[in-house]
N, C-alpha and C. Protein backbone atom coordinates (compact mmCIF):
# COMPACT_ATOMS: atom_id res chain seq x y z
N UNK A 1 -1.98 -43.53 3.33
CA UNK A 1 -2.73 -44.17 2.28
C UNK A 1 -3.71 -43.17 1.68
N UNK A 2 -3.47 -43.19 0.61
CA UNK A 2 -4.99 -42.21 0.10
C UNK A 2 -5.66 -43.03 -0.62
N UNK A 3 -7.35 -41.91 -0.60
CA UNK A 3 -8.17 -42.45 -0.36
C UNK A 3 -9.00 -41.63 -1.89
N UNK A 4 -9.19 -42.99 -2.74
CA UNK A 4 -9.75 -42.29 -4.14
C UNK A 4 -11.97 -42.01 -3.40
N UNK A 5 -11.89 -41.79 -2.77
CA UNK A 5 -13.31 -41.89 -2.02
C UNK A 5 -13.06 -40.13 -1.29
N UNK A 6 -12.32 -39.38 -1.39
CA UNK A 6 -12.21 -38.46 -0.61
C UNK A 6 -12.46 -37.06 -1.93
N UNK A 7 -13.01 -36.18 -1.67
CA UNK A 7 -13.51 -34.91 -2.58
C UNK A 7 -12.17 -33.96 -3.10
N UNK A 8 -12.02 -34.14 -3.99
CA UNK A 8 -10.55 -33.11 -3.99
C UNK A 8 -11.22 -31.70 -4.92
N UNK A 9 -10.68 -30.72 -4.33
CA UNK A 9 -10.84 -29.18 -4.53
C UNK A 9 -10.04 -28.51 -5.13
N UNK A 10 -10.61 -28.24 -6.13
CA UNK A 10 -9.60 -26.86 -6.69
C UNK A 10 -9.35 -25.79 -6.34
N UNK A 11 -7.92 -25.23 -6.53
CA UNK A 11 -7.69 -23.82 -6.52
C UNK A 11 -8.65 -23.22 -6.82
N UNK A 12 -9.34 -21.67 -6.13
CA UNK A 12 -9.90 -20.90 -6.28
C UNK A 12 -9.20 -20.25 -7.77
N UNK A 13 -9.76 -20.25 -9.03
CA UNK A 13 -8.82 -19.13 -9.85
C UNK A 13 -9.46 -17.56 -9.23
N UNK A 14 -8.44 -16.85 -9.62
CA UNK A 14 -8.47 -15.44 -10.13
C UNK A 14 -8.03 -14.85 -8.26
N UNK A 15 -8.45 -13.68 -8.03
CA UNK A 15 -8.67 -12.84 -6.57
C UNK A 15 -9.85 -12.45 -5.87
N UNK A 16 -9.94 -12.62 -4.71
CA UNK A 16 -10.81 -12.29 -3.90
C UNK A 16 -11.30 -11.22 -4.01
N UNK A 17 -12.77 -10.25 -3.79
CA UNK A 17 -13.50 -9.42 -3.58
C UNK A 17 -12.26 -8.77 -2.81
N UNK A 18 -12.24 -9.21 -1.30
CA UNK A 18 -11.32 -8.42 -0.65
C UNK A 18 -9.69 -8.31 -1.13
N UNK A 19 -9.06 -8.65 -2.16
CA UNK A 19 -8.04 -8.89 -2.32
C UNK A 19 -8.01 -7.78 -3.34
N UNK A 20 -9.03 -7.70 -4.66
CA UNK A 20 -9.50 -6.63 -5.07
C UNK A 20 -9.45 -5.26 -4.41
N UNK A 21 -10.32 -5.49 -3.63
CA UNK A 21 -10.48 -3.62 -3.11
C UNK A 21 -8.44 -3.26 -3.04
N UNK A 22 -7.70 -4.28 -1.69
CA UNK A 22 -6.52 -3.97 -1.21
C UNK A 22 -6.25 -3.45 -2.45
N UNK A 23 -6.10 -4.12 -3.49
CA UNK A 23 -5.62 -3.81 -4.94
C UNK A 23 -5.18 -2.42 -5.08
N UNK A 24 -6.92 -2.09 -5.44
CA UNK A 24 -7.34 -0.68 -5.51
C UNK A 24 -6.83 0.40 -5.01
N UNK A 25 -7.28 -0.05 -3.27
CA UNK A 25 -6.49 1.24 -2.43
C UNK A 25 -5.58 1.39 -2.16
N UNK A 26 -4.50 0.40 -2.24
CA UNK A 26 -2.93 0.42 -2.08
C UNK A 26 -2.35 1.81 -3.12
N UNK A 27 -3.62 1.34 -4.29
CA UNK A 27 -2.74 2.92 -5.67
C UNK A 27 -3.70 3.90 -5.31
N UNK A 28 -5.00 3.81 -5.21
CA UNK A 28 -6.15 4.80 -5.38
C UNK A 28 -6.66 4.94 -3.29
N UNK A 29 -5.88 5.39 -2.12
CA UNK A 29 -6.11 5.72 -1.31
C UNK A 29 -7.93 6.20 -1.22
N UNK A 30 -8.33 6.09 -0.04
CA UNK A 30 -9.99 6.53 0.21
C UNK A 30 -10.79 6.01 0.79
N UNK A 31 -11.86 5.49 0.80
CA UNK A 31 -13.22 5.03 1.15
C UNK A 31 -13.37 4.05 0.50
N UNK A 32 -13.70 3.24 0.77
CA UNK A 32 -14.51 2.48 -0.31
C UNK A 32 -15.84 2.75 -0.48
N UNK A 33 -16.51 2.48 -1.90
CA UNK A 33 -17.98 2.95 -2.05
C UNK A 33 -19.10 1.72 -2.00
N UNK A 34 -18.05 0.90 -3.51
CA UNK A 34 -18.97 0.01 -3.77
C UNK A 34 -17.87 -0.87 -4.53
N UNK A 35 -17.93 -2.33 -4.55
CA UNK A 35 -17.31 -3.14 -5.01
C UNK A 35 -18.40 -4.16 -5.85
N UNK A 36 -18.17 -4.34 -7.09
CA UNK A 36 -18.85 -5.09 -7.71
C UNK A 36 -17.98 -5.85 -9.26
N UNK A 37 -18.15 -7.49 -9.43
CA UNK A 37 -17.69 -8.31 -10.24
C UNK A 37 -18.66 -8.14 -11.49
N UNK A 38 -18.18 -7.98 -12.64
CA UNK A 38 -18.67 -8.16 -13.70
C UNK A 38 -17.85 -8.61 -14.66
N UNK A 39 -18.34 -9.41 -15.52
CA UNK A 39 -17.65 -10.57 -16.38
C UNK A 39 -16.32 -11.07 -15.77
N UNK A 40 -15.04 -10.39 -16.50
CA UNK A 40 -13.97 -11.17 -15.66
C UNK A 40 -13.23 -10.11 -14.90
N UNK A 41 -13.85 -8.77 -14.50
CA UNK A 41 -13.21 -7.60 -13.88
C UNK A 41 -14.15 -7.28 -12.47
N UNK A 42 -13.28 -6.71 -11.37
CA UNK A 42 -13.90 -6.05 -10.05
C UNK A 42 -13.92 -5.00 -10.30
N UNK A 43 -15.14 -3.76 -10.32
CA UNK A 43 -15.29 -3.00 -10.53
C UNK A 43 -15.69 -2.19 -9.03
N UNK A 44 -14.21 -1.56 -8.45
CA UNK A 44 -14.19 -0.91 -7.06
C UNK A 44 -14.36 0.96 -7.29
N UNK A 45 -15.42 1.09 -6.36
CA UNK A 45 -15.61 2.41 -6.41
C UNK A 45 -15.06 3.15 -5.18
N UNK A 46 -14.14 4.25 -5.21
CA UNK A 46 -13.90 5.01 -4.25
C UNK A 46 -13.80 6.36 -4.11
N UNK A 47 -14.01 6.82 -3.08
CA UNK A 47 -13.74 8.29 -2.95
C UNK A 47 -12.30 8.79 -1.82
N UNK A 48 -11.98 9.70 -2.68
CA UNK A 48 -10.74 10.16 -1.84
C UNK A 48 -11.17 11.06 -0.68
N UNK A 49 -9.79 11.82 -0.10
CA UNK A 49 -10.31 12.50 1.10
C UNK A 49 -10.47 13.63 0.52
N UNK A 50 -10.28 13.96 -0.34
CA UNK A 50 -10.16 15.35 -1.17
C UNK A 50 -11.99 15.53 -1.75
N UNK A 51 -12.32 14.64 -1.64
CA UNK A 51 -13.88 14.45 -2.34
C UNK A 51 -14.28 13.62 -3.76
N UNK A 52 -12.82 13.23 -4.61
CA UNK A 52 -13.09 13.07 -5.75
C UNK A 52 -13.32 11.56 -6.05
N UNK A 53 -14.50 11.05 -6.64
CA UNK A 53 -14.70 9.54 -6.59
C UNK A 53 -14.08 8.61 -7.70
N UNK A 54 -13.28 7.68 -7.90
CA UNK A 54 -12.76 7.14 -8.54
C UNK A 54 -13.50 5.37 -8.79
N UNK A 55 -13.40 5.13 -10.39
CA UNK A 55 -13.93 3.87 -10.44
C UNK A 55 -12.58 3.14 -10.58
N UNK A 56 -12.03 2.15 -10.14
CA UNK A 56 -10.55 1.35 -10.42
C UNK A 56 -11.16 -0.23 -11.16
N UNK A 57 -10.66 -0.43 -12.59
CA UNK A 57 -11.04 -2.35 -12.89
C UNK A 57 -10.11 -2.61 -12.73
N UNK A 58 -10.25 -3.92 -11.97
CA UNK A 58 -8.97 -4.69 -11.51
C UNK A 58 -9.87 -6.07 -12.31
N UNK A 59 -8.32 -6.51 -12.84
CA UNK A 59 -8.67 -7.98 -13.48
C UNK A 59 -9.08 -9.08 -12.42
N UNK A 60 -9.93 -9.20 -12.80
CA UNK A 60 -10.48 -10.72 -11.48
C UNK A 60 -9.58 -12.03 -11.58
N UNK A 61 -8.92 -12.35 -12.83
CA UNK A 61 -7.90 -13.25 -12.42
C UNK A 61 -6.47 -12.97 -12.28
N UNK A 62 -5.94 -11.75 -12.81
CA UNK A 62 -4.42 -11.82 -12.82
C UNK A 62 -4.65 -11.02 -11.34
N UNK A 63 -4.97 -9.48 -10.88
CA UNK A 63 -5.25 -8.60 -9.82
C UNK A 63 -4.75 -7.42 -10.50
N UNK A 64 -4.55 -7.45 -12.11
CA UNK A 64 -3.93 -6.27 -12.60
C UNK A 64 -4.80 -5.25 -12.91
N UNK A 65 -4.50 -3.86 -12.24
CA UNK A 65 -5.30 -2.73 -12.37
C UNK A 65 -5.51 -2.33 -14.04
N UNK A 66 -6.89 -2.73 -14.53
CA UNK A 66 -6.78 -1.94 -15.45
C UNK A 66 -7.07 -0.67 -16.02
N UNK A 67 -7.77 -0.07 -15.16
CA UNK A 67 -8.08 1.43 -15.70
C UNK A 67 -8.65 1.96 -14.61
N UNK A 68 -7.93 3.10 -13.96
CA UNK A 68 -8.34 4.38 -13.00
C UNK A 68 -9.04 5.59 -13.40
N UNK A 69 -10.37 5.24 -13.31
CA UNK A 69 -10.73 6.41 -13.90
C UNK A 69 -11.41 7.63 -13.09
N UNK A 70 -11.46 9.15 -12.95
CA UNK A 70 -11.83 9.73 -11.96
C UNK A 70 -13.33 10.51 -12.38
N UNK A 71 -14.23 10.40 -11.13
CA UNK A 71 -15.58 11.26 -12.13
C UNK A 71 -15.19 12.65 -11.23
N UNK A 72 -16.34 13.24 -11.91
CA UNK A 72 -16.38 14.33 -11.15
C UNK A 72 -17.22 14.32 -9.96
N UNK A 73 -16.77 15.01 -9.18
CA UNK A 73 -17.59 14.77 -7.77
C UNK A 73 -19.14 15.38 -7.88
């Protein structure tokens, strides 16, 4: 029997913080630095073993990488 008295929940949209980083380092191998959400993108910071630090945006709702970009160390 259901019960119209019971809380129903939505799907979480978009990807997890941690689902993010995996994202990231699956293409961009390293460290992680710093992970941070802004508007509708995760903005993951990493450094490789080589030294060189990379920023990766991953879309917060699809998980599609959008831009790898490398600074200088």
């Amino acid at each position: 029997m259901l019960s119209l008295n019971m809380p129903v929940h939505a799907a979480p949209e978009g990807i997890s913080k941690q689902q993010a980083v995996s994202i990231a380092t699956q293409k961009y191998p390293g460290r992680v630095l710093a992970v941070k959400k802004k508007a509708n993108d995760y903005k993951v910071k990493i450094i490789s073993d080589s030294g060189k630090v990379q920023v990766i945006r991953i879309d917060a709702k699809s998980g599609e990488i959008k831009r790898g970009s490398k600074q200088k160390q």
